[in-house]
Structures are given as structure tokens and as C-alpha cells.
C-alpha atoms as a PDB file:
ATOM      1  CA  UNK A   1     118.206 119.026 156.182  1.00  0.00           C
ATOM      2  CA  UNK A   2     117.506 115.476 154.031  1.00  0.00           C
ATOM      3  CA  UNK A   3     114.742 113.314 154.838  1.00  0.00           C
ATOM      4  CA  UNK A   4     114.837 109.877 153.286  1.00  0.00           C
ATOM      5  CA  UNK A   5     110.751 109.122 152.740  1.00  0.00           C
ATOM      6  CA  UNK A   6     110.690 105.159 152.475  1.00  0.00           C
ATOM      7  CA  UNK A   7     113.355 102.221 152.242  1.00  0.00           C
ATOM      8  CA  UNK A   8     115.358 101.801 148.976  1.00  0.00           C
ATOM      9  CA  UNK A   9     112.800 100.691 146.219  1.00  0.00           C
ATOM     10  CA  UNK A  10     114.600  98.266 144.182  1.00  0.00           C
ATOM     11  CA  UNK A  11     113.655  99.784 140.427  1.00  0.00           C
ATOM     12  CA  UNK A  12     115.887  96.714 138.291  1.00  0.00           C
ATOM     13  CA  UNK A  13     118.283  94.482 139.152  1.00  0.00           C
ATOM     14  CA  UNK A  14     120.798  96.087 141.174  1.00  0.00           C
ATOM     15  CA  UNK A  15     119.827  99.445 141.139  1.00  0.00           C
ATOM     16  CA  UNK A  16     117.913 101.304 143.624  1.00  0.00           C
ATOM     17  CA  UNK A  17     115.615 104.566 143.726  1.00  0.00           C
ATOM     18  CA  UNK A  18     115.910 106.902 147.077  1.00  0.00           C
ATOM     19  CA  UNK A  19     113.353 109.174 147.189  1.00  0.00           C
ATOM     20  CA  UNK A  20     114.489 112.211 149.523  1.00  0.00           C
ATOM     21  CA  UNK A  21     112.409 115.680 151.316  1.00  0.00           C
ATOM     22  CA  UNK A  22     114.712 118.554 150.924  1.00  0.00           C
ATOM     23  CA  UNK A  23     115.017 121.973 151.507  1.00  0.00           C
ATOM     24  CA  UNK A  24     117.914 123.381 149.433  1.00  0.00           C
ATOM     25  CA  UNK A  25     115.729 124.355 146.125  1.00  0.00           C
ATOM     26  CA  UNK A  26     115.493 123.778 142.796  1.00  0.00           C
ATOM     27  CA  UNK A  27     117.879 120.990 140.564  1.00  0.00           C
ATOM     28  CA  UNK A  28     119.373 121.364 137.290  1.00  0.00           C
ATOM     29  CA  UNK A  29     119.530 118.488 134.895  1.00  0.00           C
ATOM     30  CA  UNK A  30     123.361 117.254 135.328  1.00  0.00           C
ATOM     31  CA  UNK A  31     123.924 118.295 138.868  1.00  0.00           C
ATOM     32  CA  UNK A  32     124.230 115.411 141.407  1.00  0.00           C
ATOM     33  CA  UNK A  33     124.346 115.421 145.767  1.00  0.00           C
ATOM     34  CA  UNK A  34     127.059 113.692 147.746  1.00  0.00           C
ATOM     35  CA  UNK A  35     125.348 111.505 150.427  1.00  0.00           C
ATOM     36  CA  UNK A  36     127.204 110.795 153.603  1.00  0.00           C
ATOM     37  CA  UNK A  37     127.155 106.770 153.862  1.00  0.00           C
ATOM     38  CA  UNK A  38     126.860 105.950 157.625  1.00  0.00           C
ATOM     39  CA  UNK A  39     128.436 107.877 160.741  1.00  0.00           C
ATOM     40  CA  UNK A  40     131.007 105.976 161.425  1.00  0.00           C
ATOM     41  CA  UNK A  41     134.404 106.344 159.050  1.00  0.00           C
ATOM     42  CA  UNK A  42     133.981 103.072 157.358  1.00  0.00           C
ATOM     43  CA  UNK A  43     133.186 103.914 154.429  1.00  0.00           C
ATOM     44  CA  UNK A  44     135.072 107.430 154.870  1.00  0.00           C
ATOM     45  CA  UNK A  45     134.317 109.607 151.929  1.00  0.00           C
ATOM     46  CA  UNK A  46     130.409 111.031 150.573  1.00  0.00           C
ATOM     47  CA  UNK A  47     129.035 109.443 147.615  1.00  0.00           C
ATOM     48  CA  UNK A  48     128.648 111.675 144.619  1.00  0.00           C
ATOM     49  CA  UNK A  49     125.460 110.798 142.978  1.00  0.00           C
ATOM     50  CA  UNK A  50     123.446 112.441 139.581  1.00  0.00           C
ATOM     51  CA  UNK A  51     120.071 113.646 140.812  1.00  0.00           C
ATOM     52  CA  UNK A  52     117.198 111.345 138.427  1.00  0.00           C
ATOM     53  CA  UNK A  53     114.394 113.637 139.061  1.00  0.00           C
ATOM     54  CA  UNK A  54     113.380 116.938 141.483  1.00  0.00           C
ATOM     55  CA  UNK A  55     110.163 118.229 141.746  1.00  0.00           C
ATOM     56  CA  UNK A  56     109.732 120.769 144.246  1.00  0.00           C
ATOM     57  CA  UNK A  57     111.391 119.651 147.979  1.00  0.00           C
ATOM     58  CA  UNK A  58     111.629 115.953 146.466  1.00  0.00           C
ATOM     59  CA  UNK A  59     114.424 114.666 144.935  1.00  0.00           C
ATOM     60  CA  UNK A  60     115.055 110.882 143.752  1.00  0.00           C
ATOM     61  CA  UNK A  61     118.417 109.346 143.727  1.00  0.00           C
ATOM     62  CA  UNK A  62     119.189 105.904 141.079  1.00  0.00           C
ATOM     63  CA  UNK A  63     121.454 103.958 142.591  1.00  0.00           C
ATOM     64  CA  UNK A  64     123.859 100.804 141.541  1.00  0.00           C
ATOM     65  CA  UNK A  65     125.092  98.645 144.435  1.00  0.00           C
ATOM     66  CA  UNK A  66     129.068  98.223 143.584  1.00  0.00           C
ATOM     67  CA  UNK A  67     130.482  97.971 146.962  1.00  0.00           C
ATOM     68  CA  UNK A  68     130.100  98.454 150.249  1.00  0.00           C
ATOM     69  CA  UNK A  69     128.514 102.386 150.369  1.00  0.00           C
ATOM     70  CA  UNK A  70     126.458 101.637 148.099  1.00  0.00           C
ATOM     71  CA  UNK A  71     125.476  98.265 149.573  1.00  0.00           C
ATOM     72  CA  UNK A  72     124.701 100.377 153.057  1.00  0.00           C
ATOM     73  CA  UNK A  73     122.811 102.887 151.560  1.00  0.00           C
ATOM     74  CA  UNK A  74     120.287 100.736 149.115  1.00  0.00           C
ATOM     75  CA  UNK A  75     119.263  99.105 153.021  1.00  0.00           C
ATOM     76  CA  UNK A  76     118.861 102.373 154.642  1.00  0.00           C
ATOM     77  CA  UNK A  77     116.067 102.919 156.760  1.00  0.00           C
ATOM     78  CA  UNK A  78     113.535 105.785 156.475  1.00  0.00           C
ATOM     79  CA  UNK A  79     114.734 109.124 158.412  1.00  0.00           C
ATOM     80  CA  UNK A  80     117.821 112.023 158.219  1.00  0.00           C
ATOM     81  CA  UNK A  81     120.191 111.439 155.674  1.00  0.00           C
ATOM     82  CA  UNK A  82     123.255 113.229 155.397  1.00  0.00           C
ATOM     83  CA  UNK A  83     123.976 115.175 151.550  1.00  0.00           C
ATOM     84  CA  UNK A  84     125.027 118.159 149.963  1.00  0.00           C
ATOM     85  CA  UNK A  85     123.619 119.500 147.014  1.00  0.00           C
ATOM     86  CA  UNK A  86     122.904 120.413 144.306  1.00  0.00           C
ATOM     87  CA  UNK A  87     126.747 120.684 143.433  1.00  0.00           C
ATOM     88  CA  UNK A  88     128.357 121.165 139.824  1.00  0.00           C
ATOM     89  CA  UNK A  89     127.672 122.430 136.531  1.00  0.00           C
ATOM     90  CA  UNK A  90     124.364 121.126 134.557  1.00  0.00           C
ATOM     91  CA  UNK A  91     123.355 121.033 130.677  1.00  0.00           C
ATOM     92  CA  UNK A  92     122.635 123.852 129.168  1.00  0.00           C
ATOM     93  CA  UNK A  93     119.905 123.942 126.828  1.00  0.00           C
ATOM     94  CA  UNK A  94     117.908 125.954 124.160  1.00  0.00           C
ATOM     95  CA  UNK A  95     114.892 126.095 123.151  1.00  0.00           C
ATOM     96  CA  UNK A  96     112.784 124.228 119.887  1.00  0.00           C
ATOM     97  CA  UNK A  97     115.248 121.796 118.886  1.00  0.00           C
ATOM     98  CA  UNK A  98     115.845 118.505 117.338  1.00  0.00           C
ATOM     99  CA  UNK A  99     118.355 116.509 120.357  1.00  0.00           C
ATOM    100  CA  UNK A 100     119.519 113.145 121.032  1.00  0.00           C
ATOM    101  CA  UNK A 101     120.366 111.974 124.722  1.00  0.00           C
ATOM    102  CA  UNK A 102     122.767 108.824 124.473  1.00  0.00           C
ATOM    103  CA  UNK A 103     122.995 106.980 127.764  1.00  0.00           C
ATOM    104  CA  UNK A 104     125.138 104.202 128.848  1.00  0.00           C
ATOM    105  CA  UNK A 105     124.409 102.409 131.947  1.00  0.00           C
ATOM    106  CA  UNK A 106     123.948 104.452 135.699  1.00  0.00           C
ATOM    107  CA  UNK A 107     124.664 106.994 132.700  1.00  0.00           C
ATOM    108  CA  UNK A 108     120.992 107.106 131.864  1.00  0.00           C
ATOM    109  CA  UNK A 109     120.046 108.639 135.403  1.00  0.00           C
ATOM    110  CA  UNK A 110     121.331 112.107 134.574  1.00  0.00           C
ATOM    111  CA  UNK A 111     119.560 112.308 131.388  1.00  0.00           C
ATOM    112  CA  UNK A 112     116.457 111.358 132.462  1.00  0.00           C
ATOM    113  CA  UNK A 113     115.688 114.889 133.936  1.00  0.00           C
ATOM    114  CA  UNK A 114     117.285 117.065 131.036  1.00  0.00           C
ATOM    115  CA  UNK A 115     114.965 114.791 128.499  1.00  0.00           C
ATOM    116  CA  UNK A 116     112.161 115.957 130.698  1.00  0.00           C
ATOM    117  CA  UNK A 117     113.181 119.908 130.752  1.00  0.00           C
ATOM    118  CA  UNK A 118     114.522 119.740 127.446  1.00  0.00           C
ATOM    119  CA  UNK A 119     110.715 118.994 126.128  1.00  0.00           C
ATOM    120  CA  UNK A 120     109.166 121.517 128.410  1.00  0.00           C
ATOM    121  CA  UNK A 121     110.968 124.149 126.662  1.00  0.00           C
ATOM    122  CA  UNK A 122     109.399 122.158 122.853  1.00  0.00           C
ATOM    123  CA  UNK A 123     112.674 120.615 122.286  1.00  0.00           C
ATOM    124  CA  UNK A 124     111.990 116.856 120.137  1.00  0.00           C
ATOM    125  CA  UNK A 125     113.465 114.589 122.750  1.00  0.00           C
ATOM    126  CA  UNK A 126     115.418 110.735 120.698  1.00  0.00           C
ATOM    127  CA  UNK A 127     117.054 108.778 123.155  1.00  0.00           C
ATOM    128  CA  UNK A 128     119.155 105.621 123.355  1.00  0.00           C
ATOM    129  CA  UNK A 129     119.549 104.018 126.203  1.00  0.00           C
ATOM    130  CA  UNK A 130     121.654 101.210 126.663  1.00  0.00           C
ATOM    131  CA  UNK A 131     122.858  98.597 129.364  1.00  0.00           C
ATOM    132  CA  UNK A 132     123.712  95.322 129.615  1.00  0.00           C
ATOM    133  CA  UNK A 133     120.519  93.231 129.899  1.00  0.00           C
ATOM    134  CA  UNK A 134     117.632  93.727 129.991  1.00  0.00           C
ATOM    135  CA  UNK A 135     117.196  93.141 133.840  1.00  0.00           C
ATOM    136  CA  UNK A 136     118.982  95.692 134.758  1.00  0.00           C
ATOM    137  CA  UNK A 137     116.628  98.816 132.657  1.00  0.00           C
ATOM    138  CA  UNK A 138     115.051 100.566 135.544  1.00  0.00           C
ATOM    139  CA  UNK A 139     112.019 102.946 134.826  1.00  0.00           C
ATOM    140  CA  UNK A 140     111.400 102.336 131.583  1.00  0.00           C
ATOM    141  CA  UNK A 141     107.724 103.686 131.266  1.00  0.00           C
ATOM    142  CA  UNK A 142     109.079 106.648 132.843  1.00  0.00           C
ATOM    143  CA  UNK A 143     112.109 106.982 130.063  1.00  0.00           C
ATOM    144  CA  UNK A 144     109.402 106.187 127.529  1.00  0.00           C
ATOM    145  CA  UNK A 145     106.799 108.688 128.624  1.00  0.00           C
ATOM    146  CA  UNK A 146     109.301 111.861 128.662  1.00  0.00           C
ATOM    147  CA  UNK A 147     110.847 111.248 125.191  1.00  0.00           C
ATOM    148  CA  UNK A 148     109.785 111.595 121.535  1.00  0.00           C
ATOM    149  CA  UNK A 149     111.515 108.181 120.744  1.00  0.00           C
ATOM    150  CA  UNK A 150     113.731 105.975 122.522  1.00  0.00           C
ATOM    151  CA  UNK A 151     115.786 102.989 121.803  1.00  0.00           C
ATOM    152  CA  UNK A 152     116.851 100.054 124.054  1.00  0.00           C
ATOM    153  CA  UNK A 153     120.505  98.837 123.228  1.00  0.00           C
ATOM    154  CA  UNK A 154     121.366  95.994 125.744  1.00  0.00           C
ATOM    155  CA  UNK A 155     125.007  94.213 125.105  1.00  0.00           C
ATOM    156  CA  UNK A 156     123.153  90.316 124.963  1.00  0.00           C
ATOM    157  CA  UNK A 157     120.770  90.431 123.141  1.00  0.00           C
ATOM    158  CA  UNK A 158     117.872  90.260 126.001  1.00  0.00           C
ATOM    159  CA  UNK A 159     116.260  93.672 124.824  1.00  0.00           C
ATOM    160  CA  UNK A 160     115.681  96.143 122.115  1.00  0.00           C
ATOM    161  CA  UNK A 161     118.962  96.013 119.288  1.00  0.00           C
ATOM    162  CA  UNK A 162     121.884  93.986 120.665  1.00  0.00           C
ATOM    163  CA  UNK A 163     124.667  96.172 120.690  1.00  0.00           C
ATOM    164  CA  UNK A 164     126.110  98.687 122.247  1.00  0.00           C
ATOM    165  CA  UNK A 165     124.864 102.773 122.317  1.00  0.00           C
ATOM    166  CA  UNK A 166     127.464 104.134 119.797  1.00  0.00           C
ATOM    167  CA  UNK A 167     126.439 101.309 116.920  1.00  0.00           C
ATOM    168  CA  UNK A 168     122.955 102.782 117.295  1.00  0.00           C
ATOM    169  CA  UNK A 169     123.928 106.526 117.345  1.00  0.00           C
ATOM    170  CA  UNK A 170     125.554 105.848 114.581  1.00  0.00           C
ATOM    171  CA  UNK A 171     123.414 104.343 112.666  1.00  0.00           C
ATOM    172  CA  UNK A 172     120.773 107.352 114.370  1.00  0.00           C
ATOM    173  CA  UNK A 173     122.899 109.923 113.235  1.00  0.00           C
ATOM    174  CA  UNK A 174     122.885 109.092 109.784  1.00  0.00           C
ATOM    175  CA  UNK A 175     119.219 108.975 109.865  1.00  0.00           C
ATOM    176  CA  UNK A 176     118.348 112.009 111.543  1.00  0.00           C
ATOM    177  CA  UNK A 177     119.801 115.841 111.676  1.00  0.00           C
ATOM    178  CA  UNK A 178     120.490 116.683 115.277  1.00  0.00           C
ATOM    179  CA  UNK A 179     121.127 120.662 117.082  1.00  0.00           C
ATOM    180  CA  UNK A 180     123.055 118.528 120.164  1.00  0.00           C
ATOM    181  CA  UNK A 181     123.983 115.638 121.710  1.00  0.00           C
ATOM    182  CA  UNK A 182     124.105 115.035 125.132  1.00  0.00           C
ATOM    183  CA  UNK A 183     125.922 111.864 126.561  1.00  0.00           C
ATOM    184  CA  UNK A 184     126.708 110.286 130.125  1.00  0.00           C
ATOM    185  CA  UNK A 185     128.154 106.681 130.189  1.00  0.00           C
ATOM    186  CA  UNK A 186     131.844 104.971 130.261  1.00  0.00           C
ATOM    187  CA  UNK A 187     134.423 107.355 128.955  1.00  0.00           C
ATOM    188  CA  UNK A 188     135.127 105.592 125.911  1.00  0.00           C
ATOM    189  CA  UNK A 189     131.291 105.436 124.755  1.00  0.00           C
ATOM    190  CA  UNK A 190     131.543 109.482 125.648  1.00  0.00           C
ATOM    191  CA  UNK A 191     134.725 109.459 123.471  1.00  0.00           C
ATOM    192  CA  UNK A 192     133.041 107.299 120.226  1.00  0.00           C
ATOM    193  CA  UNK A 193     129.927 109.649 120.350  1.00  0.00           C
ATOM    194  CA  UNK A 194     132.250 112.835 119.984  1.00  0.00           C
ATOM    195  CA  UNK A 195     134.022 111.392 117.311  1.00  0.00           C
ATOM    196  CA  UNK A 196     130.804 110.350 115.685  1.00  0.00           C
ATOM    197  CA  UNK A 197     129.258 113.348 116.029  1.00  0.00           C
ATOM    198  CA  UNK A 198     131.367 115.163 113.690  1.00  0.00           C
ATOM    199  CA  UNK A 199     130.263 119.012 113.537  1.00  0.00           C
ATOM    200  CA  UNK A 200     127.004 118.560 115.890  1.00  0.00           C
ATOM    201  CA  UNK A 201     128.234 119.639 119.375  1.00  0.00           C
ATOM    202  CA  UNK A 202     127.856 117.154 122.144  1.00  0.00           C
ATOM    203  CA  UNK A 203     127.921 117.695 125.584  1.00  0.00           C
ATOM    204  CA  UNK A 204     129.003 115.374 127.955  1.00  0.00           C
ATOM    205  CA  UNK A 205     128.398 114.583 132.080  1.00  0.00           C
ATOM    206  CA  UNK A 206     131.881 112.758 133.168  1.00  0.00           C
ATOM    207  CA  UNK A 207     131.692 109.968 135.389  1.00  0.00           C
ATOM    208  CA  UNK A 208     134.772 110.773 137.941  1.00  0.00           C
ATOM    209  CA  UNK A 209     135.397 109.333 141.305  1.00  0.00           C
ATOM    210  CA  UNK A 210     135.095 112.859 143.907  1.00  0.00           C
ATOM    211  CA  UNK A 211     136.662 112.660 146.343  1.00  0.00           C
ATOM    212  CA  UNK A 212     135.413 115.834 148.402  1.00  0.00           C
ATOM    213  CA  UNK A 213     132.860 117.245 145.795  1.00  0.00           C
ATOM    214  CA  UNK A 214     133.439 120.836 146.281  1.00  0.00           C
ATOM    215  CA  UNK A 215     137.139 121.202 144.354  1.00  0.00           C
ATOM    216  CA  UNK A 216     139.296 120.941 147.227  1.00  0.00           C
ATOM    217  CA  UNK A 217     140.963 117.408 146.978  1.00  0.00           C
ATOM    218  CA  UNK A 218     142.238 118.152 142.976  1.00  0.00           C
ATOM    219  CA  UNK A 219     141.055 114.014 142.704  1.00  0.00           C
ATOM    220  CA  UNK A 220     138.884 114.681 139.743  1.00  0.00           C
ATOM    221  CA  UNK A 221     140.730 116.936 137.566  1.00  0.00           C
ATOM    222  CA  UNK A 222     141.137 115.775 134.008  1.00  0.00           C
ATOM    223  CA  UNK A 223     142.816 118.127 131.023  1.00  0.00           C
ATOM    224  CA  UNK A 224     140.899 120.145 128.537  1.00  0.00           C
ATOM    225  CA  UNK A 225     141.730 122.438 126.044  1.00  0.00           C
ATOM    226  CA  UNK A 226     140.854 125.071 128.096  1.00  0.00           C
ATOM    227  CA  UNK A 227     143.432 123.656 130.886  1.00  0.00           C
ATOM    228  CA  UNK A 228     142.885 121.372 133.797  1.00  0.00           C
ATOM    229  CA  UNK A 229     139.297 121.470 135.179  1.00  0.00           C
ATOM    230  CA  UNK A 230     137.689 119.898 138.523  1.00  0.00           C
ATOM    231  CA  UNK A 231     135.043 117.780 137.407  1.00  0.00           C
ATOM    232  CA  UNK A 232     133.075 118.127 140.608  1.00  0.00           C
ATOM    233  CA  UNK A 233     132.844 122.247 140.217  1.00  0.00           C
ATOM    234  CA  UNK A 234     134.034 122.975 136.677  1.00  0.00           C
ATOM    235  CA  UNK A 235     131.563 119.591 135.659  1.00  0.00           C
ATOM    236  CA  UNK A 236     130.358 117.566 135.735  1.00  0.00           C
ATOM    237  CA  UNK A 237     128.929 118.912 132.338  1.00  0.00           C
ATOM    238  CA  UNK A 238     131.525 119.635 129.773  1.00  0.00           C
ATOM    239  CA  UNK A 239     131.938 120.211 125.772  1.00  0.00           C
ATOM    240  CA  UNK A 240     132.686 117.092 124.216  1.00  0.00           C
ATOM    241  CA  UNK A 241     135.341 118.894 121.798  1.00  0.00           C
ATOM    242  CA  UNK A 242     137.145 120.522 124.693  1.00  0.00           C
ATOM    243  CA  UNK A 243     138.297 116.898 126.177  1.00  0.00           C
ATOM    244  CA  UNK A 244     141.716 115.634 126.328  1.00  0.00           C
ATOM    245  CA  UNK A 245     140.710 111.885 126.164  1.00  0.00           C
ATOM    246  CA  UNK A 246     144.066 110.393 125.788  1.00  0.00           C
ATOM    247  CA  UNK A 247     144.798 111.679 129.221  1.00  0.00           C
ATOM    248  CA  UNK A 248     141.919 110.558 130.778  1.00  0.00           C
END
């Protein structure tokens, strides 16, 4: 049972919070809920959607309107909504050390509850967060208040270092000594970060369209070294190194 507390609050341009009562437990950083749209069959399939931030039976949602679900739900009204969750994998993280979270987009969401864990457990929290303008950065006190240092990359110009979030973790990375990277954003930002990263492990939180969300459908799988994985079971977290991007 899902409870959605208040109307949308529109957090940036475009995107959308959905703050949500729930009774299914605790969250880990990288796991996401698939929201049922409306109760008709128009749009047909759930949602899949990373979970921004869960403390006790309250869970927020960021959302980007893109079409037509997503349209629907950023005008919902307050009541019952219809997900399932928590579903998939999350990060997995140690304790004490040096990280860097490298966002990209509806790609920041994800990381915005690891950066939070990570530091409860004393790890030193950089982050880059990038996105196209600078009206579209939603909760940026809030990004700013749970990290150690953060940097805004927009691709105009409008905000922080033009550019786009691998030219700054590069740049970052020869600055700074890093344990682990973690990264959620378009596949081939995922991809440059990897490469970039050299011997420094980076984990990743894949992006795929799920069709179901519990493995059944086979619409997410994508190749790894370690054979074909679901993305919505086996991930959405993976090892960087253990990607077959040229499939993908």
C-alpha cells in the first residue's frame, strides 16, 4: 500500500518530486519502484523509477516529464498510488573512503541517496553533477548539503564549468586519488568514466527501459563478462569493468 502525500512539486524545469507513505521498509541507494501510471491500459506498462531519498515509510520519487506517463503522473492528485518496490540490486559501499559520484542528468537522482549513506558510514563524499542548463538542476542545496564538494557541469554555459561530466572527472581525477567511482547517466558518459578511471573501480546504475521489472520480459538484458544479465534484477548496479559496451 502507496500513498501519494501532496501533488507533484515541480523541483526544476521539467522535473518533478513525488513524495510517497509506504509500508514495504527500508531502501538501498540504487534501487528504484515501478509506479503503475493510471488504470486504464493507456499507458500499458509500470514506470521504473530510482528512489531519490527514503527515510523511514517516506520515499521521494524525481521525475522528468518525457511523454505521456510521465506527463500523467507529474499531475497526479494526492491518494493510492500503485508501485512495487524496492526492486534491484543497489551500491555497495565501504566504509572511510575517499569517493567520487559522477551524475549525468535524471542520473543524479540515484546518487543523491548513496552520497548521503556513503558519508554516514565517514566516507569523503566529491560529486559532479551535470545537466544541461542550469534550469533544469533540481535540489541543489540538498546535493550541496550531503557532499564534501560538488561541481555543477551544465552543457551551455548557464552554470558552474561548461562542459560536460567526463571533462570534469577528468580533469578531477588527475587532481585527486579516489577508492571508487560511482556513475549513473547516458551510457556513453558511463562508458568515458570507466575508461577514465583506469585501475580505480567504478560502479555503475544502467539506465534501461523495463519492461516488467521483476526479470520476466528478458527486455533489459545487456552482455557482461560474466554473461547476459537482467538489468532490472541482476542491476541496476553493476561493475563498470564487467560491461560489454559495444553491445549495448
Amino acid at each position: 500500500m502507496a500513498t501519494l502525500l501532496e501533488k507533484p512539486i515541480l523541483v526544476s524545469n521539467g522535473h518533478y518530486m513525488l513524495r510517497i507513505r509506504h509500508d514495504f521498509g527500508e531502501c538501498m541507494p540504487g534501487q528504484f519502484v515501478n509506479v503503475r501510471v493510471c488504470n486504464g491500459t493507456d499507458p500499458l506498462l509500470r514506470r521504473p523509477f530510482s528512489v531519490f531519498n527514503c527515510d523511514g515509510d517516506t520515499l521521494d520519487l524525481v521525475i522528468k516529464v518525457v511523454g505521456k506517463g510521465t506527463d500523467i503522473l507529474s499531475r497526479l492528485e494526492p491518494g493510492e498510488i500503485d508501485l512495487i518496490g524496492p526492486m534491484g540490486r543497489g551500491f555497495s559501499m565501504e566504509k572511510s573512503k575517499t569517493v567520487l559520484l559522477a551524475g549525468g542528468g535524471v542520473g543524479n537522482a540515484p546518487l543523491f541517496p548513496l552520497a548521503k549513506a556513503l558519508r554516514k558510514i565517514n566516507n569523503t563524499v566529491h560529486y559532479i553533477y551535470g545537466i544541461r542548463s542550469r534550469e533544469s538542476i533540481y535540489l541543489e542545496k540538498e546535493y550541496r548539503e550531503n557532499t564534501d564538494s560538488i561541481i555543477f557541469t551544465t552543457d551551455d554555459g548557464t552554470y558552474g564549468t561548461r562542459g560536460s561530466v567526463v571533462d570534469s572527472a577528468e580533469r578531477v581525477l588527475k587532481e585527486k586519488n579516489f577508492d571508487r567511482i560511482y556513475t549513473c547517466g547516458p551510457l556513453a558518459m558511463m562508458r568515458s568514466i570507466v575508461e577514465t578511471a583506469g585501475k580505480v573501480p567504478v560502479q555503475i546504475s544502467v539506465e534501461n527501459y523495463f519492461g516488467c521489472g521483476i526479470g520476466l520480459c528478458m527486455g533489459c538484458t545487456i552482455e557482461t563478462s560474466d554473461g547476459m544479465k537482467r538489468a532490472c534484477v541482476d542491476g541496476p548496479v553493476f561493475e563498470g569493468s564487467t560491461i560489454k559496451w559495444d553491445s549495448l
